[in-house]
Every structure is written in structure tokens, then in C-alpha cells.
PDB file of N, CA and C in Angstrom:
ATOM      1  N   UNK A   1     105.031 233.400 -32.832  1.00  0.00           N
ATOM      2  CA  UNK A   1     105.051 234.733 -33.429  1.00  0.00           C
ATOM      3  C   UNK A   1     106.340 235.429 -32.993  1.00  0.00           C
ATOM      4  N   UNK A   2     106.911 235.763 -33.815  1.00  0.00           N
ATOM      5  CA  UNK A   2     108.480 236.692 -33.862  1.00  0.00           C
ATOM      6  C   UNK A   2     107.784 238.213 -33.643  1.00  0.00           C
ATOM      7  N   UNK A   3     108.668 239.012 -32.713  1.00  0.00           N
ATOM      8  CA  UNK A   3     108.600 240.384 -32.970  1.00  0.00           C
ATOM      9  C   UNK A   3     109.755 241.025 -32.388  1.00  0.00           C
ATOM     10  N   UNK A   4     109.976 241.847 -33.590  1.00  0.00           N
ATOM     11  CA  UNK A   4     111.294 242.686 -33.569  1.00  0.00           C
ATOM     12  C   UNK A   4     111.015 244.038 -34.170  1.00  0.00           C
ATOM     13  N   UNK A   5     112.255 244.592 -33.736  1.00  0.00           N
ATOM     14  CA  UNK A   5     111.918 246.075 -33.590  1.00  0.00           C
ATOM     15  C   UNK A   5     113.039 246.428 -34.941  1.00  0.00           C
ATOM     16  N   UNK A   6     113.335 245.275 -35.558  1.00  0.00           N
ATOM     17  CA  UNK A   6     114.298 245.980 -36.743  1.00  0.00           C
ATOM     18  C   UNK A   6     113.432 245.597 -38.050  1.00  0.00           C
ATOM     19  N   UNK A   7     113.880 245.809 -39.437  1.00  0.00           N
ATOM     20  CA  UNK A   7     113.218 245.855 -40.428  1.00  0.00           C
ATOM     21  C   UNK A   7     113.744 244.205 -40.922  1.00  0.00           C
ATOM     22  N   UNK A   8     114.216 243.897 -40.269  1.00  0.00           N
ATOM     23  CA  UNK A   8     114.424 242.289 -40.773  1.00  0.00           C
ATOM     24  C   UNK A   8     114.508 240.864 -39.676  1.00  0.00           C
ATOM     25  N   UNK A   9     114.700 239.788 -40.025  1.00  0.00           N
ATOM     26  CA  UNK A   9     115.429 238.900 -39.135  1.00  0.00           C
ATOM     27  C   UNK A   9     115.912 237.702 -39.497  1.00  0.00           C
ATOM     28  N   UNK A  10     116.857 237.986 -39.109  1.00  0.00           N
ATOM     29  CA  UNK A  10     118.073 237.150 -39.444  1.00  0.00           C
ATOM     30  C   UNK A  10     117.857 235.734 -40.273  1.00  0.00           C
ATOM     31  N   UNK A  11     118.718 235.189 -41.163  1.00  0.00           N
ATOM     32  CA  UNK A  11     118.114 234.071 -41.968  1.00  0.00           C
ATOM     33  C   UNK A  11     116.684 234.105 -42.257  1.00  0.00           C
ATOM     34  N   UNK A  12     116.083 235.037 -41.986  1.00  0.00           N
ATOM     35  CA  UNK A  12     114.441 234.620 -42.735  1.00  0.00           C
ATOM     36  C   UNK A  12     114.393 235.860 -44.072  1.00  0.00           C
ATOM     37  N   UNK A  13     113.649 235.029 -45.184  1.00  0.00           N
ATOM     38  CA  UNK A  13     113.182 235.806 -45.911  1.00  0.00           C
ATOM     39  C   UNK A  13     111.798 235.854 -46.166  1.00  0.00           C
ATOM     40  N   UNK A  14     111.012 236.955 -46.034  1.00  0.00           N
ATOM     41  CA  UNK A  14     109.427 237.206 -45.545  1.00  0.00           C
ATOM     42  C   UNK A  14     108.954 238.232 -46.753  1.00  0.00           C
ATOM     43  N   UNK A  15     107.661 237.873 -46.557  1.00  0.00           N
ATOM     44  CA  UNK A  15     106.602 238.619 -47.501  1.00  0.00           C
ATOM     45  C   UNK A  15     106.296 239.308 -46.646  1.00  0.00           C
ATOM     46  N   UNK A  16     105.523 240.746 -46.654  1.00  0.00           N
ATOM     47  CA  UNK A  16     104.862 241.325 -46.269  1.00  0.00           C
ATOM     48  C   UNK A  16     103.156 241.445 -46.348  1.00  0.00           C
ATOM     49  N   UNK A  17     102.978 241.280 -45.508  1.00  0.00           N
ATOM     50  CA  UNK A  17     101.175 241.338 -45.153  1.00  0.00           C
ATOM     51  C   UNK A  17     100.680 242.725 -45.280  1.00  0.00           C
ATOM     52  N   UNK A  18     101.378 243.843 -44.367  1.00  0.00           N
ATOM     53  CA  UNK A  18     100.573 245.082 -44.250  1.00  0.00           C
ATOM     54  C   UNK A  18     100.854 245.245 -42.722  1.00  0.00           C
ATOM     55  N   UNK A  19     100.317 246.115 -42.694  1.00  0.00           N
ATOM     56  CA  UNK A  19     100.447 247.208 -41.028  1.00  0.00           C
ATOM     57  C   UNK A  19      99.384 246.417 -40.185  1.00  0.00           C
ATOM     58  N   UNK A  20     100.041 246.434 -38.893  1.00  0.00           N
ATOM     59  CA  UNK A  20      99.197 245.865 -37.981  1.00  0.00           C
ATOM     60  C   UNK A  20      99.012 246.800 -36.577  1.00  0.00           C
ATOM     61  N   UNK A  21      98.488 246.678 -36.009  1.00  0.00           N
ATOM     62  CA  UNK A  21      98.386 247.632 -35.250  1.00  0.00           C
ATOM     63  C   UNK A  21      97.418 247.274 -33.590  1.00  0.00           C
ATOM     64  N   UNK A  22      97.973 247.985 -32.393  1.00  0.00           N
ATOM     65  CA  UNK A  22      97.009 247.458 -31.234  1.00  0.00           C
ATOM     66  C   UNK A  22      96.821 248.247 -30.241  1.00  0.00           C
ATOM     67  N   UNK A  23      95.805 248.833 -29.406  1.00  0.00           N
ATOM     68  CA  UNK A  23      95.839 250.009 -29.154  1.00  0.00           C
ATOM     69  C   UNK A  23      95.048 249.744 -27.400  1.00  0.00           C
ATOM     70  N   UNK A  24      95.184 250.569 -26.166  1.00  0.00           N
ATOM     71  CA  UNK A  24      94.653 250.294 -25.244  1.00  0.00           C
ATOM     72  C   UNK A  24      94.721 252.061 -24.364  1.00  0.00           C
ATOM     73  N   UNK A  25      93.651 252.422 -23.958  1.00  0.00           N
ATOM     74  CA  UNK A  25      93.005 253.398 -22.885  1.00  0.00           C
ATOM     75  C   UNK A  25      93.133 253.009 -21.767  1.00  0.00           C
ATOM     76  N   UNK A  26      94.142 253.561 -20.575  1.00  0.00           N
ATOM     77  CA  UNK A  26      94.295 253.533 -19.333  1.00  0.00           C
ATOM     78  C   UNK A  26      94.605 254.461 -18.702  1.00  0.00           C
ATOM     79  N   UNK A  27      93.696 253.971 -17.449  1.00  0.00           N
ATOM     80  CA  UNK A  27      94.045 255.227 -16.083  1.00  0.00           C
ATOM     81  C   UNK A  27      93.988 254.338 -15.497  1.00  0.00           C
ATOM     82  N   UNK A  28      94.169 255.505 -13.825  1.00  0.00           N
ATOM     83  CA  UNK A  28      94.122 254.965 -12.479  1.00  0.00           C
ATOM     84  C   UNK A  28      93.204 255.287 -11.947  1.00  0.00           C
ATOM     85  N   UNK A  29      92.749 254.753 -10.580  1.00  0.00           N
ATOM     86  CA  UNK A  29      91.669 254.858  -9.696  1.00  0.00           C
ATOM     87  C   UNK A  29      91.851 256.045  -9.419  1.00  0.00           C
ATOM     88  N   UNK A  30      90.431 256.611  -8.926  1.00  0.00           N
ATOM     89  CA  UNK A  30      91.057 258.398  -8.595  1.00  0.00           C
ATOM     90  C   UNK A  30      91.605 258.332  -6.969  1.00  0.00           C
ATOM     91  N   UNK A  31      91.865 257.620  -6.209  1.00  0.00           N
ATOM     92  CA  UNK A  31      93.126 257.316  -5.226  1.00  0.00           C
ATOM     93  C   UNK A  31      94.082 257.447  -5.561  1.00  0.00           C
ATOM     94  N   UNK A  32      94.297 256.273  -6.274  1.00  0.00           N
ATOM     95  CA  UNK A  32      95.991 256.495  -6.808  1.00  0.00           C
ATOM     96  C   UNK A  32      95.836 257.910  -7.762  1.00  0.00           C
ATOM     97  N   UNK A  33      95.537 257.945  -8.280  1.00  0.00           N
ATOM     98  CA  UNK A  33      95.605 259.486  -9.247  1.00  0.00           C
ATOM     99  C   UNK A  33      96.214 260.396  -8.376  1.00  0.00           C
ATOM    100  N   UNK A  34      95.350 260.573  -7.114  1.00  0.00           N
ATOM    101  CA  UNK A  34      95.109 261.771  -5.946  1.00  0.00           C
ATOM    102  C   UNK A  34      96.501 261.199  -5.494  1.00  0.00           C
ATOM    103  N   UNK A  35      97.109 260.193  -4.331  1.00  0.00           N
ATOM    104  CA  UNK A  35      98.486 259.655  -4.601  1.00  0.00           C
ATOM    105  C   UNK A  35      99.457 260.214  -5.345  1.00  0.00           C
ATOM    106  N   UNK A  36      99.556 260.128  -6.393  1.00  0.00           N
ATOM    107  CA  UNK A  36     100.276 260.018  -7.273  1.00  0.00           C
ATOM    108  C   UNK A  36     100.054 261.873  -8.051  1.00  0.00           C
ATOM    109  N   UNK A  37      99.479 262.599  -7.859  1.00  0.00           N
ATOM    110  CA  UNK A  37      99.764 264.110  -7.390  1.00  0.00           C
ATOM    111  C   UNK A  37     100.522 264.316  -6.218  1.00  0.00           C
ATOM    112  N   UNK A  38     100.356 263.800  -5.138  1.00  0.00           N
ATOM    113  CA  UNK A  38     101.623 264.355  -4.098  1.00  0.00           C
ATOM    114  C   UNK A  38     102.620 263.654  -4.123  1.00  0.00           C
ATOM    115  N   UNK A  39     102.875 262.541  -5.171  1.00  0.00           N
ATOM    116  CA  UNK A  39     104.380 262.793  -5.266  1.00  0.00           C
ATOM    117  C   UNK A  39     104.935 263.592  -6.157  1.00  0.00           C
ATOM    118  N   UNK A  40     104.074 264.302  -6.949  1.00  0.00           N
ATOM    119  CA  UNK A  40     105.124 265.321  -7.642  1.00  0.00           C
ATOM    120  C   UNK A  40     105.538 266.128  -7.152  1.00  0.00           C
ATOM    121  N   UNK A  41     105.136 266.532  -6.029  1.00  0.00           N
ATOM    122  CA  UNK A  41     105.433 267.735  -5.289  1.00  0.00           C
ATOM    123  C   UNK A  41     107.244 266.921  -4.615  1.00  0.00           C
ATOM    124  N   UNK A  42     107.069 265.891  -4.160  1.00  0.00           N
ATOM    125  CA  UNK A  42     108.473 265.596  -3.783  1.00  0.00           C
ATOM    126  C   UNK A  42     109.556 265.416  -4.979  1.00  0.00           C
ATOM    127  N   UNK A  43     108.637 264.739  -6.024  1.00  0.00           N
ATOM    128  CA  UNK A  43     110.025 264.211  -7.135  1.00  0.00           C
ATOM    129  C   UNK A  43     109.644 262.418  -6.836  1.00  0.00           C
ATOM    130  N   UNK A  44     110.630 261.814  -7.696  1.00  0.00           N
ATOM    131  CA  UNK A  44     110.363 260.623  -7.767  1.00  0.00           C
ATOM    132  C   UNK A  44     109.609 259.936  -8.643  1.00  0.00           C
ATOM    133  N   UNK A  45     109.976 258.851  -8.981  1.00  0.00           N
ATOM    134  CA  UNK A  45     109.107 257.474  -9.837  1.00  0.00           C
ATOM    135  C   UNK A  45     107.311 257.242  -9.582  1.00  0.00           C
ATOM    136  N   UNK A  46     106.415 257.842 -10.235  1.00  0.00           N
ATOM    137  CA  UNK A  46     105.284 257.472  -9.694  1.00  0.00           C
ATOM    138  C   UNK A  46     105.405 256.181 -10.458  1.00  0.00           C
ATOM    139  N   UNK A  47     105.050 255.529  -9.446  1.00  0.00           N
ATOM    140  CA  UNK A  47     105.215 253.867  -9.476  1.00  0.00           C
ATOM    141  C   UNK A  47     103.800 253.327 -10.341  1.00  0.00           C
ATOM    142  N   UNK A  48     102.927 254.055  -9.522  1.00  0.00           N
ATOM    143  CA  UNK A  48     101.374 253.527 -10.462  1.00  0.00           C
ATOM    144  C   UNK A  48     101.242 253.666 -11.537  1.00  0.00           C
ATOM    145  N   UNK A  49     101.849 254.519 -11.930  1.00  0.00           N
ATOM    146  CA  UNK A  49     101.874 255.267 -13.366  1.00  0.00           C
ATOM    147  C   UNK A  49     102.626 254.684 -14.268  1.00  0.00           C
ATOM    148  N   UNK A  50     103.584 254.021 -14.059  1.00  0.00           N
ATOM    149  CA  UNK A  50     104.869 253.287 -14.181  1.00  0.00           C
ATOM    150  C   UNK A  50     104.214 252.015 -14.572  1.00  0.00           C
ATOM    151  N   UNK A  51     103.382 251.288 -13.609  1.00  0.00           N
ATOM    152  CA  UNK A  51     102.984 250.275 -13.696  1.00  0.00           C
ATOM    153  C   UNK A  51     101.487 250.111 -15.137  1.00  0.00           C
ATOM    154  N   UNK A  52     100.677 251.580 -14.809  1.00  0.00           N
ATOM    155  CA  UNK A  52     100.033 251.733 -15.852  1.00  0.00           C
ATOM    156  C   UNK A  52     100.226 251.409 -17.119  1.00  0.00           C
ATOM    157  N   UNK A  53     101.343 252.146 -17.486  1.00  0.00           N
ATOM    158  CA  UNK A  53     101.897 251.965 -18.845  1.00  0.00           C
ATOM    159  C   UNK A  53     102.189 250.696 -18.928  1.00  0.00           C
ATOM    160  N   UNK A  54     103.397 250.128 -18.483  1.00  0.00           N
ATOM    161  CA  UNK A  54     103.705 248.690 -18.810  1.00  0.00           C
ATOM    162  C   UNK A  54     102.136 248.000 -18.869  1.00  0.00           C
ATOM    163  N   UNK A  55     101.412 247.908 -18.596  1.00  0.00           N
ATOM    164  CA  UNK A  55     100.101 246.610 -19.097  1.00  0.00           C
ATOM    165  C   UNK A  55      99.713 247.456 -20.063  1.00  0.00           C
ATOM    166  N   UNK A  56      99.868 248.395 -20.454  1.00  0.00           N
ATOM    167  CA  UNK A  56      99.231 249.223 -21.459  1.00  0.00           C
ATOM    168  C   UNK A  56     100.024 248.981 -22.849  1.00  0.00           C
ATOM    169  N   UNK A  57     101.420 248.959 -22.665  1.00  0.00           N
ATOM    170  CA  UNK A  57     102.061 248.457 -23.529  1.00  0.00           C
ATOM    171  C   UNK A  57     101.717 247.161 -23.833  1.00  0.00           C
ATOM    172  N   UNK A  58     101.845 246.250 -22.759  1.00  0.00           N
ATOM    173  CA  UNK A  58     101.668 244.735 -22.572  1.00  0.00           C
ATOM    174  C   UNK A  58     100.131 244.107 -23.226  1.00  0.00           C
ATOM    175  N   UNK A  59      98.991 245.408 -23.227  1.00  0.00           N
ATOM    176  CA  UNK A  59      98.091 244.748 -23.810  1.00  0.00           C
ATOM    177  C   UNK A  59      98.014 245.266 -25.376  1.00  0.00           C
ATOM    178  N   UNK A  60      98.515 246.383 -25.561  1.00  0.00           N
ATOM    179  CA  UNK A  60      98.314 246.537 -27.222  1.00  0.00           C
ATOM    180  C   UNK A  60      99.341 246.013 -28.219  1.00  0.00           C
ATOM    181  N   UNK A  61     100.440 245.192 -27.380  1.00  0.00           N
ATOM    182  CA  UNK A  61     101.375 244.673 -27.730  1.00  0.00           C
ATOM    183  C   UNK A  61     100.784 243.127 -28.391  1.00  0.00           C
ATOM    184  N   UNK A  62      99.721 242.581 -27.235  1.00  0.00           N
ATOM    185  CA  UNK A  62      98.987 241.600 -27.554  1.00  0.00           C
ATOM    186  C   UNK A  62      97.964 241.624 -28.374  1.00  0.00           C
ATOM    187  N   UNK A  63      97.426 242.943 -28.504  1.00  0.00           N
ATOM    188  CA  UNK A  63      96.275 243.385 -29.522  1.00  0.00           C
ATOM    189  C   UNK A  63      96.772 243.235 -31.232  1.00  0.00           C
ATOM    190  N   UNK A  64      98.103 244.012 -30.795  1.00  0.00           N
ATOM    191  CA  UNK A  64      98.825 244.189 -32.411  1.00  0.00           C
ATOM    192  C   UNK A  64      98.893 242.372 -32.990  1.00  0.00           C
ATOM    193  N   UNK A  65     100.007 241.374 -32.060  1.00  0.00           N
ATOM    194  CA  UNK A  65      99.981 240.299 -32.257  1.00  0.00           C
ATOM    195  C   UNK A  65      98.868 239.322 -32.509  1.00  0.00           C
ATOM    196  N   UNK A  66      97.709 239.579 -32.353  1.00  0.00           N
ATOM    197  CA  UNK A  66      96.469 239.030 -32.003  1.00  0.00           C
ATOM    198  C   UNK A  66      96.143 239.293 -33.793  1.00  0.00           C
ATOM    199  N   UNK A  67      96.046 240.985 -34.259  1.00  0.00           N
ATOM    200  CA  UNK A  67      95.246 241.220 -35.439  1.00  0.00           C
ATOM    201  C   UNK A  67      96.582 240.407 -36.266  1.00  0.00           C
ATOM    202  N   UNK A  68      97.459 240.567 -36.387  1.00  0.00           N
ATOM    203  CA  UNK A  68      98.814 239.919 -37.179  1.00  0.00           C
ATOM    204  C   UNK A  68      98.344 237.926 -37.363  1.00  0.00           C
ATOM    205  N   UNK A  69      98.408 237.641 -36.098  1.00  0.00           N
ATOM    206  CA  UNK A  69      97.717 235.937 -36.169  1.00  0.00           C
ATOM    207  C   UNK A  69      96.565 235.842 -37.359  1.00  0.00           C
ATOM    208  N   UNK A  70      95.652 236.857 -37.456  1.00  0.00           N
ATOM    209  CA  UNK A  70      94.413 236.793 -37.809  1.00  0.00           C
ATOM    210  C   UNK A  70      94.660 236.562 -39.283  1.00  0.00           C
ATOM    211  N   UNK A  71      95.619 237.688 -39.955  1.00  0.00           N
ATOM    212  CA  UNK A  71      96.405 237.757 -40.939  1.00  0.00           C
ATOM    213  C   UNK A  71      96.791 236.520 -41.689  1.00  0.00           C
ATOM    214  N   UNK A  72      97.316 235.210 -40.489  1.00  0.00           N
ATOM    215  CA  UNK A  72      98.253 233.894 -41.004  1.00  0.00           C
ATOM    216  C   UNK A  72     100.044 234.695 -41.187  1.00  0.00           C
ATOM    217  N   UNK A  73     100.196 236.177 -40.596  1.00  0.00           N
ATOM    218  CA  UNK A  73     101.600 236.531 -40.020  1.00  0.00           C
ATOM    219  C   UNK A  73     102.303 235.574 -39.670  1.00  0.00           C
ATOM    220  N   UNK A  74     103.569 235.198 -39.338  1.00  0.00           N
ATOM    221  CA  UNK A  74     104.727 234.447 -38.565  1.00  0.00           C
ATOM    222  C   UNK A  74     105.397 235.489 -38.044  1.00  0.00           C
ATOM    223  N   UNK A  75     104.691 237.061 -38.304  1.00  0.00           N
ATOM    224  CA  UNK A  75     106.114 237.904 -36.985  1.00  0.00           C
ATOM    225  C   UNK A  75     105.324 239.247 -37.169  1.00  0.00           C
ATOM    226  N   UNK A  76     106.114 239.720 -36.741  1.00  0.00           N
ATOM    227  CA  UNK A  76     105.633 241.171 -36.687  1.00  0.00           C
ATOM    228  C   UNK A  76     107.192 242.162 -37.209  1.00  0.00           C
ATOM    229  N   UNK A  77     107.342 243.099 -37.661  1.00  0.00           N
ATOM    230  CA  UNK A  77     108.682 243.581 -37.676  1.00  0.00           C
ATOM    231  C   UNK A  77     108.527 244.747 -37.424  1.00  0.00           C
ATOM    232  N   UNK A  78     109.651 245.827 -37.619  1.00  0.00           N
ATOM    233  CA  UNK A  78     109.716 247.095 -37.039  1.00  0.00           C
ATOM    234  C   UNK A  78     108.607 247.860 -36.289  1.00  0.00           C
ATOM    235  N   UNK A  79     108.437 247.232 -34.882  1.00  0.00           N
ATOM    236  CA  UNK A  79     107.838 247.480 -34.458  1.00  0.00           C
ATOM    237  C   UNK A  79     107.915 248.562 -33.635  1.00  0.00           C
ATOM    238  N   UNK A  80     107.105 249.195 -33.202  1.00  0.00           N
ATOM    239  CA  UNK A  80     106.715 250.515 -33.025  1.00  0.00           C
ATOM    240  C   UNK A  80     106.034 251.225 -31.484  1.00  0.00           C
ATOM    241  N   UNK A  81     106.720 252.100 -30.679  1.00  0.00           N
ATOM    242  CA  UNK A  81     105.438 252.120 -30.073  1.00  0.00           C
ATOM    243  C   UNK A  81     104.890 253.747 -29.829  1.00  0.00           C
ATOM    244  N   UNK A  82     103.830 253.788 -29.698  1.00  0.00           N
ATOM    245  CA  UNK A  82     103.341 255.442 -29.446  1.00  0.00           C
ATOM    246  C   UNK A  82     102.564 255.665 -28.386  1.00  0.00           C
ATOM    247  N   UNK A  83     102.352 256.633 -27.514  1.00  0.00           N
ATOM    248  CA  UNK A  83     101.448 257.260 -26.224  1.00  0.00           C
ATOM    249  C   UNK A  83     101.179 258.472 -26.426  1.00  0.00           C
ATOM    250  N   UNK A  84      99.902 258.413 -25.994  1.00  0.00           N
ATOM    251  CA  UNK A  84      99.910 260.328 -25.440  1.00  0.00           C
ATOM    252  C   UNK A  84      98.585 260.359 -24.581  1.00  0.00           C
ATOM    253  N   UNK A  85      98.939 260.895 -24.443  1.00  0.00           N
ATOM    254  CA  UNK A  85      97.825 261.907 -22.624  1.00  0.00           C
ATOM    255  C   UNK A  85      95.941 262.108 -23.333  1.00  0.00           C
ATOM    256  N   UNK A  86      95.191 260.889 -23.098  1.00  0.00           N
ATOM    257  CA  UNK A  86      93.959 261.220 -23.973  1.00  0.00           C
ATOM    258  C   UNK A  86      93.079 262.427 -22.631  1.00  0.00           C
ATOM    259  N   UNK A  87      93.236 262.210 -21.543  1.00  0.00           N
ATOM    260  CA  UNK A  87      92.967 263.513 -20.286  1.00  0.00           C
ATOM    261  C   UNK A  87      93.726 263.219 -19.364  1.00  0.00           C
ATOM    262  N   UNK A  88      93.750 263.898 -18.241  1.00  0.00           N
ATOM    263  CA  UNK A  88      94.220 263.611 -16.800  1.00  0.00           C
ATOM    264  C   UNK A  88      94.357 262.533 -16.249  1.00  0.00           C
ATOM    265  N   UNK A  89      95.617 262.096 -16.276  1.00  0.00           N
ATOM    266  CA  UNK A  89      95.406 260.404 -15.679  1.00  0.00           C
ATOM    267  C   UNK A  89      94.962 259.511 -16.440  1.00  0.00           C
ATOM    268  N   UNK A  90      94.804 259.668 -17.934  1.00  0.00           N
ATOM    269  CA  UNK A  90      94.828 258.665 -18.667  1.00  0.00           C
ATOM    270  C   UNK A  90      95.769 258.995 -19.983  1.00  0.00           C
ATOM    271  N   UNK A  91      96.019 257.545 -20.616  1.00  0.00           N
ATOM    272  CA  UNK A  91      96.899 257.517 -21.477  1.00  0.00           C
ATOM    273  C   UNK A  91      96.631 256.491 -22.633  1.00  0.00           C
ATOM    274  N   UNK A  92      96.905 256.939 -23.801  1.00  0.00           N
ATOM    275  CA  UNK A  92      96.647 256.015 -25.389  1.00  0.00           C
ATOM    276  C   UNK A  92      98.103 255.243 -25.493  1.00  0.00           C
ATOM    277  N   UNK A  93      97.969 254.156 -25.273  1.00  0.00           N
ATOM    278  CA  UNK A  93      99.253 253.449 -26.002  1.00  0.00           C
ATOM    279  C   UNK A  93      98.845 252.798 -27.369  1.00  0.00           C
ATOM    280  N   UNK A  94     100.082 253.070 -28.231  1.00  0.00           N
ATOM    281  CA  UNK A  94      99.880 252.492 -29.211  1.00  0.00           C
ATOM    282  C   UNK A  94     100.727 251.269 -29.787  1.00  0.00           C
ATOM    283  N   UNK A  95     100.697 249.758 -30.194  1.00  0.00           N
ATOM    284  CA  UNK A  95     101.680 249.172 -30.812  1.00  0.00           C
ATOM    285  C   UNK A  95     101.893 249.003 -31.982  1.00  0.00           C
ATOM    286  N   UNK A  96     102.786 249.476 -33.019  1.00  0.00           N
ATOM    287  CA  UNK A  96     102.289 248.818 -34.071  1.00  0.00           C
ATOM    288  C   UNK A  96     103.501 248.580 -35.218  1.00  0.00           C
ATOM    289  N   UNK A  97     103.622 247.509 -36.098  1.00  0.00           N
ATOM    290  CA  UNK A  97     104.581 247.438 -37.030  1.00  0.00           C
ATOM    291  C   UNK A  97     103.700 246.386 -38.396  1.00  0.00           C
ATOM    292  N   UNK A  98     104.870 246.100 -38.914  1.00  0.00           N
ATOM    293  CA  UNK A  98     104.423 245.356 -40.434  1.00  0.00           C
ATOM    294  C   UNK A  98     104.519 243.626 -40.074  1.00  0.00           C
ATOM    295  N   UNK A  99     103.226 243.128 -40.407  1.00  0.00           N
ATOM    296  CA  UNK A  99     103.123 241.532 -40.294  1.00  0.00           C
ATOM    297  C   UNK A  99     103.623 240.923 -41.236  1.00  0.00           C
ATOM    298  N   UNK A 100     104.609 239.893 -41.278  1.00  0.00           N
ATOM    299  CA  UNK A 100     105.155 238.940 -42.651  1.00  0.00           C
ATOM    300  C   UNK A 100     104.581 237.555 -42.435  1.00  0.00           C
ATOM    301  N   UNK A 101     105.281 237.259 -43.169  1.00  0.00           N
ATOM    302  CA  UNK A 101     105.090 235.915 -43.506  1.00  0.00           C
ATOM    303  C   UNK A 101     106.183 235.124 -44.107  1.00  0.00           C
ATOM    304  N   UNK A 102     106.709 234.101 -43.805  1.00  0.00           N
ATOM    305  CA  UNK A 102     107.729 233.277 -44.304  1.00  0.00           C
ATOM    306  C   UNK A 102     107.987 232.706 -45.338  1.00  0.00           C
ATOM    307  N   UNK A 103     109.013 233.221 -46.206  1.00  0.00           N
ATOM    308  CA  UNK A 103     109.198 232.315 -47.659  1.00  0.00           C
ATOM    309  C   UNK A 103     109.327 231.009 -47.069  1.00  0.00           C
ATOM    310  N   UNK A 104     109.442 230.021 -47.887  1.00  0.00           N
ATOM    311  CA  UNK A 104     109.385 228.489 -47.614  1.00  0.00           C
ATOM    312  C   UNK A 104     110.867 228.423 -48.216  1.00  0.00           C
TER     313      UNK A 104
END
């Protein structure tokens, strides 16, 4: 499975399938949460938080690719990504772009 973040790729010419899309809900333990309030008070990289996102990306990234397979896709293209704050310490990631398929 190909995925790219532009509207094409290179030497291939592809059909389009339709929108695909993959989505994942994450927080932290309320430790790290509590943590990760006193470092704002200094400044700095909250690291947990940091780390949150990346598997959050990493799994709706696999979600999107997963519904695209289901399809008979060969890629994914302009792909996409979105977040936002669903409460305190948690976060919606979103992945999503258009599944093709390969002319022969």
C-alpha cells in the first residue's frame, strides 16, 4: 500500500475508489495528565503528550489503510490529517485521503 500526501504518484495512473478515512480517541493516565500540568508551569515539550499523539496518528493512519485494503485500493493519496481536544487530556486524531487503484 502507497501513501502520499500529494494528489498523484509518479508514473502511476489510478482510478479512484472514494474517501477513506481512520480515526482514534486518546488520553493519558491521570498521573501523567497530573505530570504533565506541572510542566506547563515551567515551559517545555510535554513528552507524554508528544508521545500520545504519534500512536494516535500511527493508529488511524493504520485504520485509514486497513478500510482502503478492504476497498482492493493499491494507495491511498492526498492524505490528510486532523485533531482536536474531545476533553481534558484527550484528543481525536483523524487520517484520511482518497483510495485508488492502478490502471494496468
Amino acid at each position: 500500500m502507497i501513501l502520499v500526501n500529494t494528489d498523484y504518484i509518479s508514473g502511476k495512473e489510478f482510478d479512484m475508489i472514494g474517501i477513506v478515512k481512520g480515526s482514534t480517541i486518546q488520553s493519558k493516565n491521570v498521573g501523567k495528565d497530573i505530570a504533565q500540568g506541572f510542566k506547563t508551569l515551567v515551559g517545555g515539550e510535554l513528552k507524554a503528550y508528544t508521545e500520545m499523539m504519534n500512536e494516535a496518528r500511527a493508529l488511524a493512519t493504520k485504520r485509514m489503510t486497513q478500510e482502503a485494503e478492504k476497498l482492493g485500493a493499491d494507495a491511498v493519496v492526498n492524505i490528510r490529517y486532523a485533531s482536536a481536544a474531545v476533553l481534558q487530556g484527550a484528543a481525536e486524531v483523524m487520517a484520511y485521503g482518497t483510495a485508488v487503484k492502478f490502471k494496468n
